[in-house]
N, C-alpha and C. Protein backbone atom coordinates (compact mmCIF):
# COMPACT_ATOMS: atom_id res chain seq x y z
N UNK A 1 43.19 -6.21 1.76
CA UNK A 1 44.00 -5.01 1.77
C UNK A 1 43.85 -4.31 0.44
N UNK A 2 43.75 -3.03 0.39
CA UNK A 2 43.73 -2.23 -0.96
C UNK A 2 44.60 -1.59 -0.97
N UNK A 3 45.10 -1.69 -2.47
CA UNK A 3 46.38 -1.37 -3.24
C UNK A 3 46.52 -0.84 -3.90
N UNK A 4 46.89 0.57 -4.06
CA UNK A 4 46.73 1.30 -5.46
C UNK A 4 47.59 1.50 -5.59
N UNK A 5 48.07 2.41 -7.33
CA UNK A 5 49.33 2.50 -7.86
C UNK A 5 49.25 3.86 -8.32
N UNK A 6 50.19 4.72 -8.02
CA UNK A 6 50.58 6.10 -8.36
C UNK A 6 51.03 6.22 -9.79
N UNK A 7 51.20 7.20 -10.60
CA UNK A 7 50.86 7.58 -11.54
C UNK A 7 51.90 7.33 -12.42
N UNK A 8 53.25 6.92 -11.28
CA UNK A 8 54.35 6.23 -11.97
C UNK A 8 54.57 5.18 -11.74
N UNK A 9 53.51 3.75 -11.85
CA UNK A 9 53.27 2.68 -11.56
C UNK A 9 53.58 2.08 -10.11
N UNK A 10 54.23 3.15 -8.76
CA UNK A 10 54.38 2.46 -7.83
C UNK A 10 53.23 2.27 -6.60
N UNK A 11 53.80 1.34 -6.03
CA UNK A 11 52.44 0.50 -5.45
C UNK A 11 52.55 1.75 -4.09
N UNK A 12 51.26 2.01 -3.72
CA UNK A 12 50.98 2.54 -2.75
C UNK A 12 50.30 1.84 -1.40
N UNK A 13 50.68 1.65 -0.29
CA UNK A 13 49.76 0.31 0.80
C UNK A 13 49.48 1.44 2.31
N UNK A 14 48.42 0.62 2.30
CA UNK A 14 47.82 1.86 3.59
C UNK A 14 48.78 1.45 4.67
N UNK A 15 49.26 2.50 5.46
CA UNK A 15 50.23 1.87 6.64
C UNK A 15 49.72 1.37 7.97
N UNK A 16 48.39 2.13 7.63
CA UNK A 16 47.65 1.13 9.38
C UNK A 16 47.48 -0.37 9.01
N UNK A 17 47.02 -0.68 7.62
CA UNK A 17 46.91 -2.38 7.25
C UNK A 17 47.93 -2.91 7.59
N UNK A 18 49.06 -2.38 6.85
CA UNK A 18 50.35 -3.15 7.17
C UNK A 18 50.58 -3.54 9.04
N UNK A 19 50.57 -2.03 9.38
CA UNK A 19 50.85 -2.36 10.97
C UNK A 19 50.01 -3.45 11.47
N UNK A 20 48.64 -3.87 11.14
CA UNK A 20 47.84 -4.50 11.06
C UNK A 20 48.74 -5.75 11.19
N UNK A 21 48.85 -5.99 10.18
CA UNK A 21 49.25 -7.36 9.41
C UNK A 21 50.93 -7.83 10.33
N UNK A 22 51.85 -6.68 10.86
CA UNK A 22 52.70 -7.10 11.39
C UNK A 22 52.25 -6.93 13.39
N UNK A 23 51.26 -6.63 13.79
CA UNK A 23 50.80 -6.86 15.08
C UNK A 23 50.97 -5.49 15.76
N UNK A 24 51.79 -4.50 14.67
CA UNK A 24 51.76 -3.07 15.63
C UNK A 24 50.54 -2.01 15.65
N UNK A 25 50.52 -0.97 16.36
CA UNK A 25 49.63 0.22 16.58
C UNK A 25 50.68 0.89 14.87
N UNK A 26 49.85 1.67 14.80
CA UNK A 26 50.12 2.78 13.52
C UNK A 26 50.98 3.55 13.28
N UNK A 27 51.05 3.60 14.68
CA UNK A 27 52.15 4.55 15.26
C UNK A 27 53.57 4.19 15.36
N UNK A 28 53.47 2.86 15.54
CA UNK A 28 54.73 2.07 16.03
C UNK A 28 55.37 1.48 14.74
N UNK A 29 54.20 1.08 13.92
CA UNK A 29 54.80 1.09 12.41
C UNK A 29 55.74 1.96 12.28
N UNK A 30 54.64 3.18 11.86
CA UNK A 30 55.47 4.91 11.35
C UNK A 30 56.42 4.96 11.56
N UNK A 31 56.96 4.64 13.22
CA UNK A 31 58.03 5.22 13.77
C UNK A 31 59.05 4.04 13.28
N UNK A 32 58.93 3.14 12.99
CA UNK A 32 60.00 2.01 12.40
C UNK A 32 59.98 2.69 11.05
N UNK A 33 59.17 3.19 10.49
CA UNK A 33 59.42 3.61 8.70
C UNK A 33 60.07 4.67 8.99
N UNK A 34 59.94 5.65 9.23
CA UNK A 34 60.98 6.41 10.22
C UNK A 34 62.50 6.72 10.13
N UNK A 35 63.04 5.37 11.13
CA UNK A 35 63.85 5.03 10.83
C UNK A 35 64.41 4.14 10.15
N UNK A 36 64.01 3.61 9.59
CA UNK A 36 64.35 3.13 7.96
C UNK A 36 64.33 1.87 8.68
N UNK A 37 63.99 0.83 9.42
CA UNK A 37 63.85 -0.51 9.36
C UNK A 37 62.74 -1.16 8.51
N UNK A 38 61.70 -0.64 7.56
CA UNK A 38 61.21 -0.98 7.23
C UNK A 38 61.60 -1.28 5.89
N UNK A 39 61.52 -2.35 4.76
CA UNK A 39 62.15 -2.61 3.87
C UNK A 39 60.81 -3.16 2.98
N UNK A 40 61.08 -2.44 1.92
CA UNK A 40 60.33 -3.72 1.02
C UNK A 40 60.51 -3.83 -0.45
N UNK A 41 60.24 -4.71 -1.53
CA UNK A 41 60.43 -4.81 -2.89
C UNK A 41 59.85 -5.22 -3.67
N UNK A 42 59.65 -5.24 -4.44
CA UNK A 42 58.56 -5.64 -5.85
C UNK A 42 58.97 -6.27 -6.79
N UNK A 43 58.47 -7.60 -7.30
CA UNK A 43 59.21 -8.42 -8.30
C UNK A 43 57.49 -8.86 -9.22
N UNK A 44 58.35 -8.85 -10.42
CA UNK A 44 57.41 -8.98 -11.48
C UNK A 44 57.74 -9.95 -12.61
N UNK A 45 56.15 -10.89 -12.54
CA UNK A 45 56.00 -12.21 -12.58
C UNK A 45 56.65 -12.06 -14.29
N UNK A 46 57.35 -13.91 -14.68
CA UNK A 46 57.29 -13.66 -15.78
C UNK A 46 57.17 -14.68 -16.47
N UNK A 47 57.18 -15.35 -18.25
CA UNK A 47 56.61 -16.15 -18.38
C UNK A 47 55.39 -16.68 -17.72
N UNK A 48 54.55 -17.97 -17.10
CA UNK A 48 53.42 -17.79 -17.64
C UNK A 48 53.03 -16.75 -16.31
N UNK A 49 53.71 -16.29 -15.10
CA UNK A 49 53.59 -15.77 -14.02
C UNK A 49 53.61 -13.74 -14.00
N UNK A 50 53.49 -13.50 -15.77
CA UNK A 50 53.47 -12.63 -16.69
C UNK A 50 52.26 -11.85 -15.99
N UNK A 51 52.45 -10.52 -15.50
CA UNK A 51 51.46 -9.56 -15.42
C UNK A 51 50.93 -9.77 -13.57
N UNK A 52 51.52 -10.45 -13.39
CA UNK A 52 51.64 -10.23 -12.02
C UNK A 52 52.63 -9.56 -10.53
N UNK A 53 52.25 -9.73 -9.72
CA UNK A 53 53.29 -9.15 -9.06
C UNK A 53 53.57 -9.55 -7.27
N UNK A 54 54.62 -9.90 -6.76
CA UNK A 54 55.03 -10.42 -5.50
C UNK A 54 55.61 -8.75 -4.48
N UNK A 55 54.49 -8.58 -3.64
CA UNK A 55 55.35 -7.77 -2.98
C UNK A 55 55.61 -8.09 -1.45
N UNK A 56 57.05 -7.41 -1.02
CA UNK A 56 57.28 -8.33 0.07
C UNK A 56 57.69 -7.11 0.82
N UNK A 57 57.38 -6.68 2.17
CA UNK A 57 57.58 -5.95 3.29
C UNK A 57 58.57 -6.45 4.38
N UNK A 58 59.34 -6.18 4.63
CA UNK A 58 59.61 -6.72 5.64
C UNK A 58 60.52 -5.74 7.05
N UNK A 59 60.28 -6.33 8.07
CA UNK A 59 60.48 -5.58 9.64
C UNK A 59 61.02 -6.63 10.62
N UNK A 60 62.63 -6.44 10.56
CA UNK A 60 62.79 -7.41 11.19
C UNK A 60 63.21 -8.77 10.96
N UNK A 61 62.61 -9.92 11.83
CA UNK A 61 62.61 -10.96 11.54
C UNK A 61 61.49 -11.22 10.78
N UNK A 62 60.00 -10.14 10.37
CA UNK A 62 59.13 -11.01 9.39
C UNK A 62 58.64 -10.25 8.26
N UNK A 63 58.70 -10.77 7.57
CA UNK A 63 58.53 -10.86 6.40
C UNK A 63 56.90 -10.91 5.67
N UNK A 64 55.93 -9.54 4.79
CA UNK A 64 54.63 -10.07 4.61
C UNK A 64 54.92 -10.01 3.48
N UNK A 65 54.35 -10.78 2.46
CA UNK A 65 54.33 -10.96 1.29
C UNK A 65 52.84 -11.25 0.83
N UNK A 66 52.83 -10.42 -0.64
CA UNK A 66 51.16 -10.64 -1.02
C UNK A 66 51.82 -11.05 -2.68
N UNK A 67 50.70 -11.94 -3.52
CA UNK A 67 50.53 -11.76 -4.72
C UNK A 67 49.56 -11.05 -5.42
N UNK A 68 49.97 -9.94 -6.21
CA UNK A 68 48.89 -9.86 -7.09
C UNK A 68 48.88 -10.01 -8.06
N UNK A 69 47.53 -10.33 -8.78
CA UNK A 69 46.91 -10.79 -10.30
C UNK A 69 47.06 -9.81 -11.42
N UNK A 70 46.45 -10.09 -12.13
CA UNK A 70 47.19 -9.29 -13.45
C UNK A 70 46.24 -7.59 -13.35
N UNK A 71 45.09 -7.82 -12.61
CA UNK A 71 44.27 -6.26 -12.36
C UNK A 71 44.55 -6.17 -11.10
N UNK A 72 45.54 -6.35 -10.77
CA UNK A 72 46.42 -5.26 -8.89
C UNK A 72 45.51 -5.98 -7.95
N UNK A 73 44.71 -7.13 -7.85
CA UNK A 73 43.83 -7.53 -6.49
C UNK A 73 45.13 -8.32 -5.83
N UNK A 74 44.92 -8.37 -4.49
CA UNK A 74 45.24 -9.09 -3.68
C UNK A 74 44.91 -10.94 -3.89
N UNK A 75 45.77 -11.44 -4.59
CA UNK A 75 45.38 -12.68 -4.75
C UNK A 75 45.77 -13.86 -3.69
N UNK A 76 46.73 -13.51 -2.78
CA UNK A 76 47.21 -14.13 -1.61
C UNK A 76 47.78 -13.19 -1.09
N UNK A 77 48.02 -13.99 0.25
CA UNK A 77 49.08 -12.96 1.30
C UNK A 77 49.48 -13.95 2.42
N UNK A 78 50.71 -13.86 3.05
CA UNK A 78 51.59 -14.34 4.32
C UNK A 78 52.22 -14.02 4.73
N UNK A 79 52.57 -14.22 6.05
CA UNK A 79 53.27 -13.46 7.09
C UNK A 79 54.18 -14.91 7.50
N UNK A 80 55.83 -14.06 7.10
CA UNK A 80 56.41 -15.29 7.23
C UNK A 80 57.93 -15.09 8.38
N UNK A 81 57.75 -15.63 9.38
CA UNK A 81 59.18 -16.04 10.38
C UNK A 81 60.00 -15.89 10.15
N UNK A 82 61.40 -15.55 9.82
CA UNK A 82 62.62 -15.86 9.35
C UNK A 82 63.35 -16.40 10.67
N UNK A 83 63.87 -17.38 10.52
CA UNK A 83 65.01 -18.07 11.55
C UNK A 83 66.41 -17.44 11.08
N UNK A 84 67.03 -17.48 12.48
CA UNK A 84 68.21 -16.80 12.51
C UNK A 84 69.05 -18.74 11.80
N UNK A 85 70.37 -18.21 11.53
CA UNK A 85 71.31 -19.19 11.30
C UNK A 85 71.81 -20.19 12.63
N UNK A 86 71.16 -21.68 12.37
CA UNK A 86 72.28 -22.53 14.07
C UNK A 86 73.42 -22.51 13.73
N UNK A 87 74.07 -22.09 14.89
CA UNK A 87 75.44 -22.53 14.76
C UNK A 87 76.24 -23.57 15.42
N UNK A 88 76.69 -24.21 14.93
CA UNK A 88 77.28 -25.58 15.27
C UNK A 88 77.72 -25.73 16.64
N UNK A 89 77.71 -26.22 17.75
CA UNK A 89 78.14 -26.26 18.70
C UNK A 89 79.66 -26.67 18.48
N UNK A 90 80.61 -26.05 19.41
CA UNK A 90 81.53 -26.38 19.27
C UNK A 90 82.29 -27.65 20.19
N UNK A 91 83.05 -29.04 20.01
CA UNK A 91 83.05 -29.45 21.25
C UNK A 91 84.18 -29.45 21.58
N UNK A 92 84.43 -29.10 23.57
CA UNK A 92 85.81 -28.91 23.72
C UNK A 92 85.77 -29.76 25.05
């Protein structure tokens, strides 16, 4: 995936990859960014994890997350499940 950064350091991501990466058409993305279900955030590495960066997308129940290295490459990436909370059965 290629990643560039706008001129005020924020990360820019192509939206057909992403849709890619979460199983939709381009379209079906869009229309979730849209309406604002699409979420994502940027955390920046520190100590020895210094000059890097975790970004995480998420739609839903999943969650993609990439790392990048200290020159913006894609150094990993996963697509991760979130489970809802069990709740205890009650017995009566």
């Amino acid at each position: 995936m290629y990643i560039e950064r706008n001129q005020t350091g924020d990360f820019i991501l192509e939206s057909n990859e992403l849709a890619g990466r979460f199983g939709l058409s381009s379209e079906e993305f869009r229309q979730h960014m849209r309406r604002g279900s699409v979420m994502s955030i940027v955390e920046r590495g520190e100590a020895e994890d210094a000059g890097t960066c975790r970004l995480s997308v998420r739609l839903g129940n999943r969650v993609w997350r990439a790392i990048l290295d200290g020159q913006g490459r894609v150094a990993s990436e996963e697509m991760t499940i979130l489970r809802g909370r069990v709740r205890p059965r009650s017995s009566v």
